[in-house]
PDB file of N, CA and C in Angstrom:
ATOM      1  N   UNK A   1     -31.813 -61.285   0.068  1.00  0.00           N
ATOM      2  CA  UNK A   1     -30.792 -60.262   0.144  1.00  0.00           C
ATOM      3  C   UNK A   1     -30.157 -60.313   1.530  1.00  0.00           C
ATOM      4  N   UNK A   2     -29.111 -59.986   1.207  1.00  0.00           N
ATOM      5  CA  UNK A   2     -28.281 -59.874   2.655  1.00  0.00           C
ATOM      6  C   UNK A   2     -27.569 -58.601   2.823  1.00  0.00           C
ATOM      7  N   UNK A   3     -27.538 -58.024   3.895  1.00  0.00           N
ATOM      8  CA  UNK A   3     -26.553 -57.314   4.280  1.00  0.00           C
ATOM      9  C   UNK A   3     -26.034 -56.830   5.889  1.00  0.00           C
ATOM     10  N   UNK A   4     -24.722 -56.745   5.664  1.00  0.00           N
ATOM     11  CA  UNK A   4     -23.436 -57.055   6.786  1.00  0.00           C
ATOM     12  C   UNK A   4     -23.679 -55.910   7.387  1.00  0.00           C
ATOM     13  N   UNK A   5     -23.382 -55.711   8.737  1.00  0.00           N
ATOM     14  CA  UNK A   5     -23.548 -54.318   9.613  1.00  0.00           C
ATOM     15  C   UNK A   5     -22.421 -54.235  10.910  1.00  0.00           C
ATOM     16  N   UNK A   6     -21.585 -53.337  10.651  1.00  0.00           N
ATOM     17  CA  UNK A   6     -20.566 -53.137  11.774  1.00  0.00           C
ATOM     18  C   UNK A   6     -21.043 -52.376  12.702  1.00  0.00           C
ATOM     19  N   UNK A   7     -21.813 -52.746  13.670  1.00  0.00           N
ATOM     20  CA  UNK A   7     -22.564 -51.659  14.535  1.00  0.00           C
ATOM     21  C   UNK A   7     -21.527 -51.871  16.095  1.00  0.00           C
ATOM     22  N   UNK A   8     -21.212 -50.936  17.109  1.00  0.00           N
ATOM     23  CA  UNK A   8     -20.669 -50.538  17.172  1.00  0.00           C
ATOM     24  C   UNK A   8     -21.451 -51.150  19.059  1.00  0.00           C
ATOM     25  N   UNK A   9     -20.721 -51.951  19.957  1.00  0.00           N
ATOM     26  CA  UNK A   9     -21.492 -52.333  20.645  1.00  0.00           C
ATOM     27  C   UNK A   9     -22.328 -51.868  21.391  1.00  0.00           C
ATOM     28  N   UNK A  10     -21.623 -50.109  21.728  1.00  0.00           N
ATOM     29  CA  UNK A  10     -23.110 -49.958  22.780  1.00  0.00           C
ATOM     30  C   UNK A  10     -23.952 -49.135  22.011  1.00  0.00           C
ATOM     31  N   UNK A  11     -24.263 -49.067  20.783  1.00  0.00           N
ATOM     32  CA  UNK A  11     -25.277 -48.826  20.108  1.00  0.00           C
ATOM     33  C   UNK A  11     -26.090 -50.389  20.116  1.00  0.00           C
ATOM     34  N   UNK A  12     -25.477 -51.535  20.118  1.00  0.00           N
ATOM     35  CA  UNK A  12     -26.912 -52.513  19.255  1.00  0.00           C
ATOM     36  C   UNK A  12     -27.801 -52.629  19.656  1.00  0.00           C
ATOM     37  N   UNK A  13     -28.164 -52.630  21.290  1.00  0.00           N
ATOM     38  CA  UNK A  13     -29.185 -52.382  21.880  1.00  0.00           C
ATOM     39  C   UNK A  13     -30.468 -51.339  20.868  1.00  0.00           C
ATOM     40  N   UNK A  14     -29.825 -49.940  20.948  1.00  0.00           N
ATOM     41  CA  UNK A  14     -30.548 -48.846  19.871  1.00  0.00           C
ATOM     42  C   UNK A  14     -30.358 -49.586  18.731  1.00  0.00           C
ATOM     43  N   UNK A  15     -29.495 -50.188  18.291  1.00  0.00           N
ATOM     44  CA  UNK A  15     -30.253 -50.969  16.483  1.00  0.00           C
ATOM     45  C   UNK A  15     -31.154 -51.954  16.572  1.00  0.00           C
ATOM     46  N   UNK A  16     -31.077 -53.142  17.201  1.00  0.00           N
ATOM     47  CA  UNK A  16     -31.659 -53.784  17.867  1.00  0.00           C
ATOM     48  C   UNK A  16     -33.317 -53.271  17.815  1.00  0.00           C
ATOM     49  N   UNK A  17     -33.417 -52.612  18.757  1.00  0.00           N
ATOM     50  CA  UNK A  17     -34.861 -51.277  19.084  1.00  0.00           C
ATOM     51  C   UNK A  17     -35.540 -51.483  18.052  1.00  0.00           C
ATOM     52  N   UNK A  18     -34.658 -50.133  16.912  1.00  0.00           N
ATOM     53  CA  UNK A  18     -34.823 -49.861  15.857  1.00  0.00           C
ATOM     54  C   UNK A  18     -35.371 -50.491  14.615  1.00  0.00           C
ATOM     55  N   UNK A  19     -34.480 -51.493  14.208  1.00  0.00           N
ATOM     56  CA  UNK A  19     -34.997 -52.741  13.653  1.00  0.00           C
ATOM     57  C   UNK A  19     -36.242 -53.658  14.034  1.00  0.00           C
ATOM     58  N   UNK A  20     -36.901 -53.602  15.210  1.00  0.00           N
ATOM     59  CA  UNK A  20     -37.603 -54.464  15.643  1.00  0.00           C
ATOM     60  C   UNK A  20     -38.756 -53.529  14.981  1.00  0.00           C
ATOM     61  N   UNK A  21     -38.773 -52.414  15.723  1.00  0.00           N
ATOM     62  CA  UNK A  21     -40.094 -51.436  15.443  1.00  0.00           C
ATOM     63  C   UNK A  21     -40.523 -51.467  13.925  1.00  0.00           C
ATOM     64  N   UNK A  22     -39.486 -51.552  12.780  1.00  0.00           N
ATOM     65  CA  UNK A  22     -40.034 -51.635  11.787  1.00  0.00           C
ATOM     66  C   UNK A  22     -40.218 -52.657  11.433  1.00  0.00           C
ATOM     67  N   UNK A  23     -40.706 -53.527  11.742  1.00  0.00           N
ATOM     68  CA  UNK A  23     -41.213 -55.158  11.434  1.00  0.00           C
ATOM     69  C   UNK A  23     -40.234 -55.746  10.738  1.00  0.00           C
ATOM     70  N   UNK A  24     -39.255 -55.480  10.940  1.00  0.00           N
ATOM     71  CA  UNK A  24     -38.062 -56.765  10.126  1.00  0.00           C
ATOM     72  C   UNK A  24     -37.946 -58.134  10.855  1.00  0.00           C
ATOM     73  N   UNK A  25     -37.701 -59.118   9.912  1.00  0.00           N
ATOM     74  CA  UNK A  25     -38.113 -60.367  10.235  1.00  0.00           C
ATOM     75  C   UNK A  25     -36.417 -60.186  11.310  1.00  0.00           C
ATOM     76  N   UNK A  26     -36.720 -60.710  12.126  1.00  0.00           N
ATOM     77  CA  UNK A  26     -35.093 -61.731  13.179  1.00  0.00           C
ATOM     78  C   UNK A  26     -35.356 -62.603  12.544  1.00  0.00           C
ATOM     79  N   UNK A  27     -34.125 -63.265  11.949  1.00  0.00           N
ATOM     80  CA  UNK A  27     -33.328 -64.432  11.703  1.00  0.00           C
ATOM     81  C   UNK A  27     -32.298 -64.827  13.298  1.00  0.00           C
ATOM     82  N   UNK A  28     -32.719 -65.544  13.552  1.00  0.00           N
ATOM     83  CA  UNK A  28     -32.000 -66.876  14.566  1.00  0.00           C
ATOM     84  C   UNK A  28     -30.680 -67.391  13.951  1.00  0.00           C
ATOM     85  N   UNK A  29     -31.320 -67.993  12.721  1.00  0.00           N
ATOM     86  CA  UNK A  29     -29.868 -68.786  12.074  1.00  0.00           C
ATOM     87  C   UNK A  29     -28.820 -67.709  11.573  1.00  0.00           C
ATOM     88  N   UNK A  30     -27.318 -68.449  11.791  1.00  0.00           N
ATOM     89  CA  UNK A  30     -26.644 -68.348  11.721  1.00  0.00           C
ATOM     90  C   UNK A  30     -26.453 -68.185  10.342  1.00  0.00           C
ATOM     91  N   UNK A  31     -26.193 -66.411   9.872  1.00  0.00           N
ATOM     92  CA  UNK A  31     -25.647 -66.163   8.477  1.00  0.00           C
ATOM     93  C   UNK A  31     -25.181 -66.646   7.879  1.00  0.00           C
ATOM     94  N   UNK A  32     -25.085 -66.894   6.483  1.00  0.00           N
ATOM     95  CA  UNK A  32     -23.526 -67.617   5.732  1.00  0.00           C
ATOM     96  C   UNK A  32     -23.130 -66.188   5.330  1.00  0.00           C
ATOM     97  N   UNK A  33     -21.967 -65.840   5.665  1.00  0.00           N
ATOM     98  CA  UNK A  33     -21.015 -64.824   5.671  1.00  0.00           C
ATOM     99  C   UNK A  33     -19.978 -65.041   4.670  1.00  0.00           C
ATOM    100  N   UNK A  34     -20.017 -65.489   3.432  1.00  0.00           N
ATOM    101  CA  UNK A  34     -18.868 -65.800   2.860  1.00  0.00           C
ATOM    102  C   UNK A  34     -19.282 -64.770   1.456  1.00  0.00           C
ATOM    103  N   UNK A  35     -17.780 -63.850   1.185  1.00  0.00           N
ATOM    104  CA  UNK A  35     -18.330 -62.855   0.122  1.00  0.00           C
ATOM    105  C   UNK A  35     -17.787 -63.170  -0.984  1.00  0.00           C
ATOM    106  N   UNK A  36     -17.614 -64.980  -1.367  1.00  0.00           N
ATOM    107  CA  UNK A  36     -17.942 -65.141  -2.729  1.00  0.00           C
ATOM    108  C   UNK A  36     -18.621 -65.509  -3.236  1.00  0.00           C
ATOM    109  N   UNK A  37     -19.013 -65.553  -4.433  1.00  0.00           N
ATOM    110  CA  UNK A  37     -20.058 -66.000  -5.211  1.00  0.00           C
ATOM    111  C   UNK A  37     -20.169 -67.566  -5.495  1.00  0.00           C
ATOM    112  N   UNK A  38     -21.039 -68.002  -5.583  1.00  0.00           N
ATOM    113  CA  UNK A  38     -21.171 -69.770  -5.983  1.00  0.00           C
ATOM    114  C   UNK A  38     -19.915 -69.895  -6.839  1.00  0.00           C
ATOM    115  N   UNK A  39     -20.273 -69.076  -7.935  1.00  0.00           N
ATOM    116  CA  UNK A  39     -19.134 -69.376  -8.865  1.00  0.00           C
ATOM    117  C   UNK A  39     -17.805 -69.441  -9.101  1.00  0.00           C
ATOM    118  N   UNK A  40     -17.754 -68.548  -8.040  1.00  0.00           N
ATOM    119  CA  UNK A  40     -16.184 -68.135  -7.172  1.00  0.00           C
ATOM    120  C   UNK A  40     -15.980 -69.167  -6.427  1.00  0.00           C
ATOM    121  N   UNK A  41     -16.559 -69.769  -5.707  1.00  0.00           N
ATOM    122  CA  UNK A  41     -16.419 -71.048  -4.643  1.00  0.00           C
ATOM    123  C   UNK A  41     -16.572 -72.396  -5.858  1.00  0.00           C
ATOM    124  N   UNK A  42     -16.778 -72.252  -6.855  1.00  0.00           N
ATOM    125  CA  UNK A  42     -16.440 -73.503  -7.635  1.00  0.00           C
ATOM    126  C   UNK A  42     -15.126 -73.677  -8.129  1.00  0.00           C
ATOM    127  N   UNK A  43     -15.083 -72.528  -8.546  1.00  0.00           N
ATOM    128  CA  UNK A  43     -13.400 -72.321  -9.096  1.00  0.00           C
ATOM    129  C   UNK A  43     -12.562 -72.819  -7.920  1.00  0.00           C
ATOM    130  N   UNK A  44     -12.964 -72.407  -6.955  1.00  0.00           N
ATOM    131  CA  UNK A  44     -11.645 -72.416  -5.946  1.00  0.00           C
ATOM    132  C   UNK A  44     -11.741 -73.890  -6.055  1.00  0.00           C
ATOM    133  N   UNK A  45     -13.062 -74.985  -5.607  1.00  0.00           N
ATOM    134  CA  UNK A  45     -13.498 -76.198  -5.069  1.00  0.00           C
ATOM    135  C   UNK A  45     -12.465 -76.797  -6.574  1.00  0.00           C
ATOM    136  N   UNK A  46     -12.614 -76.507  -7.575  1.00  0.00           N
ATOM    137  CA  UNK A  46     -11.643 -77.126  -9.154  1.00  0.00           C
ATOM    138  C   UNK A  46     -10.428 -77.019  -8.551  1.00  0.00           C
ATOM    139  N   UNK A  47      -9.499 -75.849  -8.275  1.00  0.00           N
ATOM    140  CA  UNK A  47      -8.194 -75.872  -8.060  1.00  0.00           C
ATOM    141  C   UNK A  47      -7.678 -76.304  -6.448  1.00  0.00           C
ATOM    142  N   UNK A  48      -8.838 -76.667  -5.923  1.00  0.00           N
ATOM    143  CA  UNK A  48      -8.528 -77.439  -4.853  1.00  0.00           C
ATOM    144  C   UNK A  48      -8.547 -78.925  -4.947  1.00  0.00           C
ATOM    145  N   UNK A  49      -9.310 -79.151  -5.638  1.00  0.00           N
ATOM    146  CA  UNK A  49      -9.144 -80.573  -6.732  1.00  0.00           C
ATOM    147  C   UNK A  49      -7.593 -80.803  -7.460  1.00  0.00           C
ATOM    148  N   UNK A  50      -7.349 -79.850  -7.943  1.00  0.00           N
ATOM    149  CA  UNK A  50      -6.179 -80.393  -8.558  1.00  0.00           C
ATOM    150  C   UNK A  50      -4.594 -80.224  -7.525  1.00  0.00           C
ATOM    151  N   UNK A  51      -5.014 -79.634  -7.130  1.00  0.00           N
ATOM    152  CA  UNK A  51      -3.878 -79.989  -5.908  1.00  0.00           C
ATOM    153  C   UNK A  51      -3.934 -80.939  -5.192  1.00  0.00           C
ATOM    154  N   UNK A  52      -4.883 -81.503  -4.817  1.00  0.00           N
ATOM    155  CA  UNK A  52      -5.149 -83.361  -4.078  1.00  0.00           C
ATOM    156  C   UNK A  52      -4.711 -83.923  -4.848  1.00  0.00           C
ATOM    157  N   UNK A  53      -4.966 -83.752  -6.501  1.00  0.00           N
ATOM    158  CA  UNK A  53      -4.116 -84.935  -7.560  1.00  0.00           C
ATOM    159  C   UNK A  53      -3.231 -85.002  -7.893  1.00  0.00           C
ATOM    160  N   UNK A  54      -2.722 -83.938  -7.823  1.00  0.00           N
ATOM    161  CA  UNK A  54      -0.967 -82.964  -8.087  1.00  0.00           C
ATOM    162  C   UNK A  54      -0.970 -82.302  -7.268  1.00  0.00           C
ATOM    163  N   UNK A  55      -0.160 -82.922  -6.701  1.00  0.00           N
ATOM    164  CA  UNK A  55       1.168 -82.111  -5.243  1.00  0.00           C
ATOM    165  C   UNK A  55       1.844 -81.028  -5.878  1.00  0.00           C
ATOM    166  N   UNK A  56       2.287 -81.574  -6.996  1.00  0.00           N
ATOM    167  CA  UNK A  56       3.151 -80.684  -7.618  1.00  0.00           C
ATOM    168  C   UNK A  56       2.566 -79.205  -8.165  1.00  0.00           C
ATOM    169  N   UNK A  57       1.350 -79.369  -8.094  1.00  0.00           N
ATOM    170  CA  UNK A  57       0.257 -78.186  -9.116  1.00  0.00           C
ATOM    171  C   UNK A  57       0.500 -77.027  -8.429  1.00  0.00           C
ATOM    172  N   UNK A  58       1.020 -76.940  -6.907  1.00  0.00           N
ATOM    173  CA  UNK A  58       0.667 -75.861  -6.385  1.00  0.00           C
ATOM    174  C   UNK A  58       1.836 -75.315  -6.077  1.00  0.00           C
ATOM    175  N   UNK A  59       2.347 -74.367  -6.064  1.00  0.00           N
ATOM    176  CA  UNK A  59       3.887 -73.530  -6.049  1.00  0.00           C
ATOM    177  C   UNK A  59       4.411 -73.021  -4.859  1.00  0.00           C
ATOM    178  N   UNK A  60       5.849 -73.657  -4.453  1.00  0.00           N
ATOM    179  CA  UNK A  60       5.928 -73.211  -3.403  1.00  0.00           C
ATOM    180  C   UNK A  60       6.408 -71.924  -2.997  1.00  0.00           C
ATOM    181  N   UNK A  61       5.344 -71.578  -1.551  1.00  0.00           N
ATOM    182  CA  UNK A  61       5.437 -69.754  -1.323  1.00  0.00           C
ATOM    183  C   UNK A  61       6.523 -69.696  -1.286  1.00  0.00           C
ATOM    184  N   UNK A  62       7.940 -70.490  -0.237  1.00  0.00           N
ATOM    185  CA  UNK A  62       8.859 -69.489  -0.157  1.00  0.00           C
ATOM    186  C   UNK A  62       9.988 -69.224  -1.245  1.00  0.00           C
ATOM    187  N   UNK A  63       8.878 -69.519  -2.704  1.00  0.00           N
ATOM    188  CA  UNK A  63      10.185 -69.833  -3.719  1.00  0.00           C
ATOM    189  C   UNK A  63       9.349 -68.364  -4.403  1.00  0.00           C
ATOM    190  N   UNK A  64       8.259 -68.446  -4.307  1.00  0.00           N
ATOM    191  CA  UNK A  64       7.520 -67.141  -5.265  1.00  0.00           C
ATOM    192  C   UNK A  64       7.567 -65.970  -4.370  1.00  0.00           C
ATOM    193  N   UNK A  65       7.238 -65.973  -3.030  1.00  0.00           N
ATOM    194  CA  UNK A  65       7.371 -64.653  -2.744  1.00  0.00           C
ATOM    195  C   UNK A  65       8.482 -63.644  -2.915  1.00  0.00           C
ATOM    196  N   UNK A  66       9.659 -64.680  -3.471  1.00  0.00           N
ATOM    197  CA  UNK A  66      11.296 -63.671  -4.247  1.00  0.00           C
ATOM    198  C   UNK A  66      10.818 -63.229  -5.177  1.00  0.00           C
ATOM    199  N   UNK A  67       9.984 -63.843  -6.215  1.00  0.00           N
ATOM    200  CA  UNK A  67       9.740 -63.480  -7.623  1.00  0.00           C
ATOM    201  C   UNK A  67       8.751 -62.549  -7.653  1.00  0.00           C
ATOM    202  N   UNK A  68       7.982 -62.016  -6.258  1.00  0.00           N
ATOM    203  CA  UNK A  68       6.647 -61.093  -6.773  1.00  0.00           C
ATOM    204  C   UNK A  68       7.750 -59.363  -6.404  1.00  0.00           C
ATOM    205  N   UNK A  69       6.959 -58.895  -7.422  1.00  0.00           N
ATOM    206  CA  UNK A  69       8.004 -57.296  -7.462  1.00  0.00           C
ATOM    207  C   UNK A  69       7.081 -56.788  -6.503  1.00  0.00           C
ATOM    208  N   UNK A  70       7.438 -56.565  -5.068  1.00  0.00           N
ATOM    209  CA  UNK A  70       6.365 -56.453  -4.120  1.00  0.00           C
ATOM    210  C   UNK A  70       6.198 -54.490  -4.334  1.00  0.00           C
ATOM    211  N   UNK A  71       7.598 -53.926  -4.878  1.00  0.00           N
ATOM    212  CA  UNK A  71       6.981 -52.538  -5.377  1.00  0.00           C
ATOM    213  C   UNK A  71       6.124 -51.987  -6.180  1.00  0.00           C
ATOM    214  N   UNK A  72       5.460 -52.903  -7.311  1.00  0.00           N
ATOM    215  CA  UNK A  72       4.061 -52.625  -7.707  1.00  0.00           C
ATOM    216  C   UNK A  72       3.067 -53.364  -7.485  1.00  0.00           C
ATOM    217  N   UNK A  73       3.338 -53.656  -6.437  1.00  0.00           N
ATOM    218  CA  UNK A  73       2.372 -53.845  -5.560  1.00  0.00           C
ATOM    219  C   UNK A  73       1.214 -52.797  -4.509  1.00  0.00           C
TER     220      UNK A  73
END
């Protein structure tokens, strides 16, 4: 399990503390911070595939951002 913490700098010292006293393991390494899912990162890794094979696959922004109705948005 993971979880992200916006602590606030001159508190981390006091989280820091805090955390230690209750025997939580420190991790050293460097998080993977990425909030998609495997499955989400495959999809993307597919349609990043098909844009290396087709140039054409992928649409150009400054032709779509006219076409998005940015008021329901």
């Amino acid at each position: 399990m993971q979880v992200v913490l916006d602590i606030p700098e001159n508190r981390l010292a006091f989280f820091m503390e805090l955390v230690n006293s209750l025997g939580f393991v420190n991790s050293t390494e460097k998080a993977e911070r990425n909030p998609l899912t495997r499955h989400q990162m495959d999809l993307v890794d597919i349609e990043v595939q098909k844009a290396k094979d087709d140039p054409n696959y992928m649409l150009d922004w400054e032709e779509v951002k006219h076409r998005i109705d940015w008021d329901a948005c």
